[in-house]
C-alpha atoms as a PDB file:
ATOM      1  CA  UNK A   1     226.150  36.677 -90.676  1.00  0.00           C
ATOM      2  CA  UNK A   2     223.692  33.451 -90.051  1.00  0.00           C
ATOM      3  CA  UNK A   3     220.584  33.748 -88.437  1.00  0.00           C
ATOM      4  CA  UNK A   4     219.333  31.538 -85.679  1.00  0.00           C
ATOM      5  CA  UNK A   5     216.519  30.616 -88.726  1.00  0.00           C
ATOM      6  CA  UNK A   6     219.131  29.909 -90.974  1.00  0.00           C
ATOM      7  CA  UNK A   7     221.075  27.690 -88.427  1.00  0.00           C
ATOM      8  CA  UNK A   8     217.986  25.753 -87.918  1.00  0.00           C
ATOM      9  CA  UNK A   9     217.514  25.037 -91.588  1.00  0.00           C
ATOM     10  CA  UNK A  10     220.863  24.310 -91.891  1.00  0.00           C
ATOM     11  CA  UNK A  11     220.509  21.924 -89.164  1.00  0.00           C
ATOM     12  CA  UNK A  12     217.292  20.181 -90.277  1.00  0.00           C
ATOM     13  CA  UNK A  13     218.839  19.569 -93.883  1.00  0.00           C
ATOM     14  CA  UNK A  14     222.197  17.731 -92.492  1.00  0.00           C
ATOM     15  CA  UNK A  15     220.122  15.835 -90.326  1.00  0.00           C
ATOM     16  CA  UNK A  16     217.816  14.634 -93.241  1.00  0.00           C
ATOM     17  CA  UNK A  17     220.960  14.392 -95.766  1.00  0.00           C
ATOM     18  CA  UNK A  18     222.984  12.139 -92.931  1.00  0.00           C
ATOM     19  CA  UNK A  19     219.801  10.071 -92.161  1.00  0.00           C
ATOM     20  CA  UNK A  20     218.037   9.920 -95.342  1.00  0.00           C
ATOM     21  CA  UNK A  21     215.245  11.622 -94.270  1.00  0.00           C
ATOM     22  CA  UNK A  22     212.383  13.478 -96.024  1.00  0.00           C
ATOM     23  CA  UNK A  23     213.937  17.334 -95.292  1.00  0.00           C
ATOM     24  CA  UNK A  24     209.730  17.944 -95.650  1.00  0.00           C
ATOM     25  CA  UNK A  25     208.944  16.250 -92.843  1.00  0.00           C
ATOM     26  CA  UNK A  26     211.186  17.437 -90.291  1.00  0.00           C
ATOM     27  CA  UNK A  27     210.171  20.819 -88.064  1.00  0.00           C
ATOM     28  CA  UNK A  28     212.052  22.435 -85.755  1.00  0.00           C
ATOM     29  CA  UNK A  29     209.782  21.225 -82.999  1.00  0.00           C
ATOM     30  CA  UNK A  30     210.102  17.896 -83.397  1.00  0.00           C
ATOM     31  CA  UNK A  31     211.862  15.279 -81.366  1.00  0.00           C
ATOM     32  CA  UNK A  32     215.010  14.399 -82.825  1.00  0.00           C
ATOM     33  CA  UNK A  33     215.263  10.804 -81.802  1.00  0.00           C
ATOM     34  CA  UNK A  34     211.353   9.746 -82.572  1.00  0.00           C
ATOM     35  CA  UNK A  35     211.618  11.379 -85.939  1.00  0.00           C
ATOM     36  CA  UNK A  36     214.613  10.363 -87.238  1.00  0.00           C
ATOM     37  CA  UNK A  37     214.264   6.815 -85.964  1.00  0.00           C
ATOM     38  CA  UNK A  38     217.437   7.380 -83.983  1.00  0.00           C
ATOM     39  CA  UNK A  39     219.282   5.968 -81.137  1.00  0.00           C
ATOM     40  CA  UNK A  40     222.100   7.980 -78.824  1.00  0.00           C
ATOM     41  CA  UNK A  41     224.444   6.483 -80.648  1.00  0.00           C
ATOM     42  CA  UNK A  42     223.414   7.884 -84.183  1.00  0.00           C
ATOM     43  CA  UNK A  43     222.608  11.240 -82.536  1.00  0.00           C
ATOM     44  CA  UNK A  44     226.331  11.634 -81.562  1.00  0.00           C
ATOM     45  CA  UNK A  45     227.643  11.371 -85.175  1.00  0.00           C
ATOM     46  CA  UNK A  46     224.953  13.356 -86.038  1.00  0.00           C
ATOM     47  CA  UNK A  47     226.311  16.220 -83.472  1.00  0.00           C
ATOM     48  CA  UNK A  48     229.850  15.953 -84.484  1.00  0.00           C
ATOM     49  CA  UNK A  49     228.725  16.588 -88.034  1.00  0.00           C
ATOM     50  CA  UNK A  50     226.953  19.493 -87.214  1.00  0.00           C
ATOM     51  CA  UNK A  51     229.666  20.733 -85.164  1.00  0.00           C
ATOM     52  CA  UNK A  52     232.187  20.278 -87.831  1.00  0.00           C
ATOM     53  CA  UNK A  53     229.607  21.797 -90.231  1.00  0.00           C
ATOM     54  CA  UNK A  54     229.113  25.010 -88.020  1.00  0.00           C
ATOM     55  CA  UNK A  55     233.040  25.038 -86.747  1.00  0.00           C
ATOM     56  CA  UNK A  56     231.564  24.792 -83.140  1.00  0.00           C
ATOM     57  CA  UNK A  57     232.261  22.467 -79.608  1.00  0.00           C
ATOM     58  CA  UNK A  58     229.112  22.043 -77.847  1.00  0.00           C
ATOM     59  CA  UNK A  59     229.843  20.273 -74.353  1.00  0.00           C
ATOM     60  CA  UNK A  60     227.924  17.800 -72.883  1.00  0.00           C
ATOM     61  CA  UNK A  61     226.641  19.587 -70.314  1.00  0.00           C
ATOM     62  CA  UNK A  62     224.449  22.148 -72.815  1.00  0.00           C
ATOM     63  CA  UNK A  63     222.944  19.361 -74.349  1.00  0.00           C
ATOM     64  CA  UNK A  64     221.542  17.091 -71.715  1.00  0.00           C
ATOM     65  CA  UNK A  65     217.839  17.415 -72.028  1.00  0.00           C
ATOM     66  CA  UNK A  66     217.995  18.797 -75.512  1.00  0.00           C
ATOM     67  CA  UNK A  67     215.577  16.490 -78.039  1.00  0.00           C
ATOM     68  CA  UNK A  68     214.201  19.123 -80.316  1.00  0.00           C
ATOM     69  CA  UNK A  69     215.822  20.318 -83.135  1.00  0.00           C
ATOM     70  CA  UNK A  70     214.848  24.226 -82.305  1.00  0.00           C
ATOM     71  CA  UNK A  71     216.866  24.065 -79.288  1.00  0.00           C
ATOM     72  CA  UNK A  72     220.067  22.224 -80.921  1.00  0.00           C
ATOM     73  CA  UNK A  73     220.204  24.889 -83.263  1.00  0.00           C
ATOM     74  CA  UNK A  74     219.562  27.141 -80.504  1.00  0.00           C
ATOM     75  CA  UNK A  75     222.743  26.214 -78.773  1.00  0.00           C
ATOM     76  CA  UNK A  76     224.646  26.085 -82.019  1.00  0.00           C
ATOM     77  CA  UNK A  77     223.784  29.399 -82.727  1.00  0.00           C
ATOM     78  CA  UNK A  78     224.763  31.336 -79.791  1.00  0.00           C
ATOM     79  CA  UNK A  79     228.351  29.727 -80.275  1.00  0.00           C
ATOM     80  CA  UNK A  80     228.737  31.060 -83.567  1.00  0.00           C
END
């Protein structure tokens, strides 16, 4: 079984693999759209990959207001 710290590193490396990122650089506190240089746009396909990655739906309404990537992996994780 994953663990909600496994989830987030999960997370943080398809996020740096999809956006060429430096996986070093990226914490789970950080904002996802500052550090990744994203806009909404980008952060969409970035969600549908995850959610194809993790075999999850996550509905709108559970991520308005989310910009860090602890709590994206948060709500990930308690639909696993």
């Amino acid at each position: 079984m994953r663990t909600q710290e496994q989830t987030e590193s999960e997370l943080l490396d398809l996020a740096a693999a999809h956006f060429k990122a430096d996986r070093k650089t990226l914490r789970p506190e950080d904002d996802i759209f500052e550090k990744l240089g994203i806009d909404s746009l980008q952060a969409l396909e970035l969600l549908t990959r995850l959610e194809r990655h993790f075999g999850v739906e996550l509905p709108d309404y559970e991520l308005q207001g989310v910009s860090d990537f602890r709590t994206l992996a948060e709500r990930i994780f308690v639909r696993l």
